[in-house]
C-alpha atoms as a PDB file:
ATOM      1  CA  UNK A   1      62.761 168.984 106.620  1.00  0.00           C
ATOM      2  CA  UNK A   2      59.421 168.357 108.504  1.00  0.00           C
ATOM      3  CA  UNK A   3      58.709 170.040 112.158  1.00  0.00           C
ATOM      4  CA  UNK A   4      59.685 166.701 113.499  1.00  0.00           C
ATOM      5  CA  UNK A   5      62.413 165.776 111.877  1.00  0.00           C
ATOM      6  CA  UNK A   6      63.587 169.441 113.108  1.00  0.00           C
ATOM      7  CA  UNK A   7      62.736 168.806 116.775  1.00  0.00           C
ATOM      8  CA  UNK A   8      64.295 165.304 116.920  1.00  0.00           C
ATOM      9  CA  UNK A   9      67.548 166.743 115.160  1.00  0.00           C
ATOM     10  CA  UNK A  10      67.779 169.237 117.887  1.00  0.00           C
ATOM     11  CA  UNK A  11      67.118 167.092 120.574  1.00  0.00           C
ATOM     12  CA  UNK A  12      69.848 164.696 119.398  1.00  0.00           C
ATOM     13  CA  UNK A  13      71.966 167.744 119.348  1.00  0.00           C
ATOM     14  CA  UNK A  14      71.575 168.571 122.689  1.00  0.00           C
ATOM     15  CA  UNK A  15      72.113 165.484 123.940  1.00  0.00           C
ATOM     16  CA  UNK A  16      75.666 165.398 122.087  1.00  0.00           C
ATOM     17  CA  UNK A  17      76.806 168.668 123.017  1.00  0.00           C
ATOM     18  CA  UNK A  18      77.257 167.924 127.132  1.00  0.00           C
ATOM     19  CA  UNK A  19      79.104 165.526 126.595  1.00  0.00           C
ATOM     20  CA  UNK A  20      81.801 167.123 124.471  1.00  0.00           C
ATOM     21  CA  UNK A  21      82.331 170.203 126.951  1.00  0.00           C
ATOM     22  CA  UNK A  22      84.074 169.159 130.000  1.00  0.00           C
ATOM     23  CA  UNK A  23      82.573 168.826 133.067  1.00  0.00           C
ATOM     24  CA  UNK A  24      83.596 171.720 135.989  1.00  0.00           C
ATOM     25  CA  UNK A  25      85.134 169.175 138.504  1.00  0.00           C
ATOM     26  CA  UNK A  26      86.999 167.704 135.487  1.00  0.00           C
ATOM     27  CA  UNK A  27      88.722 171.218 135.761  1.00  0.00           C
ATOM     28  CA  UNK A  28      89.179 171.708 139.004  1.00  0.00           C
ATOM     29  CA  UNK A  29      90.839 167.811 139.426  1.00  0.00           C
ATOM     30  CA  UNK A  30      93.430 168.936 136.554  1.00  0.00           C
ATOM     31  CA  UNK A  31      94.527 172.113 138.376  1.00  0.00           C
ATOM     32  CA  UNK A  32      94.260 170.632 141.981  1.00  0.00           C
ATOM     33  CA  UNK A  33      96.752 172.386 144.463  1.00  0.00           C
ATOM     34  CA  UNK A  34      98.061 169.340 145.814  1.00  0.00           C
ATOM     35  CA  UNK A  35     100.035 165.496 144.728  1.00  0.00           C
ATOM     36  CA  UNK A  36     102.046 162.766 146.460  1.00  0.00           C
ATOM     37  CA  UNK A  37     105.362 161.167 146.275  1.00  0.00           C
ATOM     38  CA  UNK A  38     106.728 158.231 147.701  1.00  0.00           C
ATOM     39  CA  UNK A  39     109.397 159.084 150.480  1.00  0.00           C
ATOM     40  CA  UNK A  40     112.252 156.657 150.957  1.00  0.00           C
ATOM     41  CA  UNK A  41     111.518 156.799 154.889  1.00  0.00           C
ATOM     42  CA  UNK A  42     108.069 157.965 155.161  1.00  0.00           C
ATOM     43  CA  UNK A  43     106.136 156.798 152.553  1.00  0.00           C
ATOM     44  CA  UNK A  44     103.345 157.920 150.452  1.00  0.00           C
ATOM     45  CA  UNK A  45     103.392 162.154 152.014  1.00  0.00           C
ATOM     46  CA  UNK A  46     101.174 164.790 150.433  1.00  0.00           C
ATOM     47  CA  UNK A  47     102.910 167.693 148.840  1.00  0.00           C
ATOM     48  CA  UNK A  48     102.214 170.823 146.351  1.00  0.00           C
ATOM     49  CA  UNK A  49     101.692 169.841 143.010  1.00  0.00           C
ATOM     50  CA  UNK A  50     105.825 171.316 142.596  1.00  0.00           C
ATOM     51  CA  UNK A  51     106.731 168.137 145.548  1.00  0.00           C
ATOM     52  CA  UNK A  52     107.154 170.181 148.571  1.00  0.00           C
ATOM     53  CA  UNK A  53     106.263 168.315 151.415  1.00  0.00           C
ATOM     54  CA  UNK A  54     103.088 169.541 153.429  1.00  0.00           C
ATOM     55  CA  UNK A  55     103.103 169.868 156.541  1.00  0.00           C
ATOM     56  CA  UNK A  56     100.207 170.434 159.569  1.00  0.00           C
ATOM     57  CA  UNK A  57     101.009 171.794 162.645  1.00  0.00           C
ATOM     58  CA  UNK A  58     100.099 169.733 166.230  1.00  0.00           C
ATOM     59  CA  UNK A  59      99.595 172.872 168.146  1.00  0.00           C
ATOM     60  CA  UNK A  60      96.228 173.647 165.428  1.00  0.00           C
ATOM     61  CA  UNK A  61      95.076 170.013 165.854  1.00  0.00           C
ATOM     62  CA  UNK A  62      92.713 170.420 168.777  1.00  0.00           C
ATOM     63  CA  UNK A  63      92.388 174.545 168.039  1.00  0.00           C
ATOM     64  CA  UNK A  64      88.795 174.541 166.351  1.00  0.00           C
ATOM     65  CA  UNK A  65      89.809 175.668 163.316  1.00  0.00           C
ATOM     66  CA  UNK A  66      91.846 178.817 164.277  1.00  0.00           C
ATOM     67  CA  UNK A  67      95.079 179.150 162.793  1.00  0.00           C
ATOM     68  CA  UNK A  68      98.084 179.796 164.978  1.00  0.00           C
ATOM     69  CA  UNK A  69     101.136 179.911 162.759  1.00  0.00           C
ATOM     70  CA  UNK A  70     101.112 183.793 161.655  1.00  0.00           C
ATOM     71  CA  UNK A  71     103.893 186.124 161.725  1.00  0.00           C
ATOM     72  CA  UNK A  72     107.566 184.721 161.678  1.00  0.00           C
ATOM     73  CA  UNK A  73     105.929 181.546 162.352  1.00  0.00           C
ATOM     74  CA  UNK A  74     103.953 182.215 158.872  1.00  0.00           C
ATOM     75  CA  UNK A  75     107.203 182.940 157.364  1.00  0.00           C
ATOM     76  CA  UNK A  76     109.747 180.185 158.489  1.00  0.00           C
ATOM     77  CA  UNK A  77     106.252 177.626 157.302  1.00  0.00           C
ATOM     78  CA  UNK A  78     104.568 179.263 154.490  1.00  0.00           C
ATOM     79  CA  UNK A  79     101.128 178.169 154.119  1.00  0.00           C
ATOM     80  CA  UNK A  80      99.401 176.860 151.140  1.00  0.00           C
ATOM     81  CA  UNK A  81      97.327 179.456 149.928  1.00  0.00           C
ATOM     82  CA  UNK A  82      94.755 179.235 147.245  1.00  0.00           C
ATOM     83  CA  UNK A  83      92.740 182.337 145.805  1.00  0.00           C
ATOM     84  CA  UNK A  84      89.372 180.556 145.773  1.00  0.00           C
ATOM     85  CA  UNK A  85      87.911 177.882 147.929  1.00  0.00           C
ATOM     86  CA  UNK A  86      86.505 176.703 144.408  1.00  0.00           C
ATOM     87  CA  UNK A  87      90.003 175.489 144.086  1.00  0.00           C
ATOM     88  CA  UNK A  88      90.082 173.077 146.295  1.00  0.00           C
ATOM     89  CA  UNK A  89      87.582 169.770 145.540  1.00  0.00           C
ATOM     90  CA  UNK A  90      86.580 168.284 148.748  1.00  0.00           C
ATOM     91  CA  UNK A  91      88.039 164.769 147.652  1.00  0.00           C
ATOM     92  CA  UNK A  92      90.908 164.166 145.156  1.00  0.00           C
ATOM     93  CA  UNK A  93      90.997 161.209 143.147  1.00  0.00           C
ATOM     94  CA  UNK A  94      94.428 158.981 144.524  1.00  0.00           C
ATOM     95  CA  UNK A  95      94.273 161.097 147.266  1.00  0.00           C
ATOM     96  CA  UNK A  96      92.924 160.191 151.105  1.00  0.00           C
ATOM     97  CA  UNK A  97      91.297 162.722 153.303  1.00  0.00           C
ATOM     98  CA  UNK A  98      89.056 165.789 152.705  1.00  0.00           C
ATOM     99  CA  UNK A  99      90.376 169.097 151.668  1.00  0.00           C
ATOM    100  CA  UNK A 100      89.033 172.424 151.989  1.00  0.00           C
ATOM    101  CA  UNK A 101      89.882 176.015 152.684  1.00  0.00           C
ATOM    102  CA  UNK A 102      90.133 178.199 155.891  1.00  0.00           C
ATOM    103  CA  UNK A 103      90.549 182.441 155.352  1.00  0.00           C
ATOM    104  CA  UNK A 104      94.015 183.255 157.365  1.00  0.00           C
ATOM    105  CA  UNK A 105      94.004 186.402 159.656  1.00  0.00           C
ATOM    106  CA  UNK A 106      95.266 188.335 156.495  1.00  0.00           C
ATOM    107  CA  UNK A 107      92.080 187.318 154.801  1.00  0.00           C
ATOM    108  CA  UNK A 108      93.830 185.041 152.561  1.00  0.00           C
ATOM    109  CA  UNK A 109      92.440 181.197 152.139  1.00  0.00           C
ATOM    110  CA  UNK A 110      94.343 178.371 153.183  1.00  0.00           C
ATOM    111  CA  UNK A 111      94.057 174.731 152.045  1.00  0.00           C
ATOM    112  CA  UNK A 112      93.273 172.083 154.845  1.00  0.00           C
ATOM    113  CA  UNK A 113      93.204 168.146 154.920  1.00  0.00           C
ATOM    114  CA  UNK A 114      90.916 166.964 157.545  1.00  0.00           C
ATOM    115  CA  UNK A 115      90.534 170.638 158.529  1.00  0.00           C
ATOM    116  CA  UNK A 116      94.008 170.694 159.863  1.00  0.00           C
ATOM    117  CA  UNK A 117      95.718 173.744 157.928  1.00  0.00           C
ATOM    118  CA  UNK A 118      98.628 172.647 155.224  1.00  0.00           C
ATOM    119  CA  UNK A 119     102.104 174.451 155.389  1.00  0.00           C
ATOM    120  CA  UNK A 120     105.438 174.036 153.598  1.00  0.00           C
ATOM    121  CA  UNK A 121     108.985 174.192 155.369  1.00  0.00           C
ATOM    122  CA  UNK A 122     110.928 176.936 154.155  1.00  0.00           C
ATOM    123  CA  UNK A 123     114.222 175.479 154.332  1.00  0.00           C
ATOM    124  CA  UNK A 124     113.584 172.494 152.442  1.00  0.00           C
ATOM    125  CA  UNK A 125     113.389 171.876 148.585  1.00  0.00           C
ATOM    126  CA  UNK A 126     111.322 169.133 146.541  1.00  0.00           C
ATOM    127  CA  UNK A 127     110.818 166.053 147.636  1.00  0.00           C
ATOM    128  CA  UNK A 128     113.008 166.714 150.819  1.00  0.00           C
ATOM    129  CA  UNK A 129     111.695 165.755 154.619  1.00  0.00           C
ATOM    130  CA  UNK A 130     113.546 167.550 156.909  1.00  0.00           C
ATOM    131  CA  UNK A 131     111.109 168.927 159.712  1.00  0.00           C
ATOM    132  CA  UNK A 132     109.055 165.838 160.731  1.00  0.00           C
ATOM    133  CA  UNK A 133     108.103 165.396 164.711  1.00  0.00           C
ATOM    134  CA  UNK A 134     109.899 169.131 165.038  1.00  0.00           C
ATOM    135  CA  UNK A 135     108.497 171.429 167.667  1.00  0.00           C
ATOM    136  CA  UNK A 136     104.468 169.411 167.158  1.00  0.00           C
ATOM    137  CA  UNK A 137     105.226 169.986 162.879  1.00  0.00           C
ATOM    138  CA  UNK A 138     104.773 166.388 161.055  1.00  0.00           C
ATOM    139  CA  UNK A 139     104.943 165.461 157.263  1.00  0.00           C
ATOM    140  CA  UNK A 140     101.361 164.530 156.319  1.00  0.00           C
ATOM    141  CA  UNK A 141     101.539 160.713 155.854  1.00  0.00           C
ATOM    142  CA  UNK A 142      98.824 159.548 153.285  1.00  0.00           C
END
């Protein structure tokens, strides 16, 4: 093989082999940490990736992105934690809003939707809405 038959080759070859490997967000959208489902009475609602509802909290709406549910508060409406803010894309395909992270008092990162912080109900299985417009908590409507 001549030296430029040999370079073209190669060059061809790196031009195939991108492709073939996925691309990073490609990963990230497969193993995002949250979905929808259509509820009977409220519609399209975002929810873990298992169909718990999410919920956000009024009370953090206007609290510059401090959280405020901690404690037995933190308990009774677990939060959706993730391990790395790499986990959570800033846009989800099918999805509306912009999700991100915010680090907890315990250090640990939570996943937001238009930087309101997302919780589940504890009480409440997949695909059930029990807690909306309770005490300022409200299903997040998509």
């Amino acid at each position: 093989m001549t030296a430029k038959r040999g370079a073209i080759a190669i060059v061809a070859l790196t031009l195939v082999v991108p492709s073939a490997v996925p691309a990073a967000s490609d990963a990230v959208a497969a193993k995002r940490p949250v979905s929808s489902f259509v509820d009977p009475t409220f519609g399209r609602v975002l929810s873990r990736t298992d169909k718990q509802v999410l919920y956000y909290w009024q009370v953090e709406k206007g609290a510059a992105g401090k959280i405020r549910c901690i404690g037995s508060c933190a308990k009774a409406w677990p939060p959706l934690v993730v391990k790395s803010a790499a986990a959570v894309p800033k846009k989800i395909v099918g999805l509306s809003g912009t999700f991100g992270t915010i680090r907890r008092p315990n250090g640990k990162l939570q996943v937001t939707r238009n930087k309101l912080p997302l919780y589940t109900y504890a009480h409440e299985g997949p695909r059930q809405v029990l807690c909306d417009d309770v005490d300022g908590w409200f299903v997040v409507r998509l």
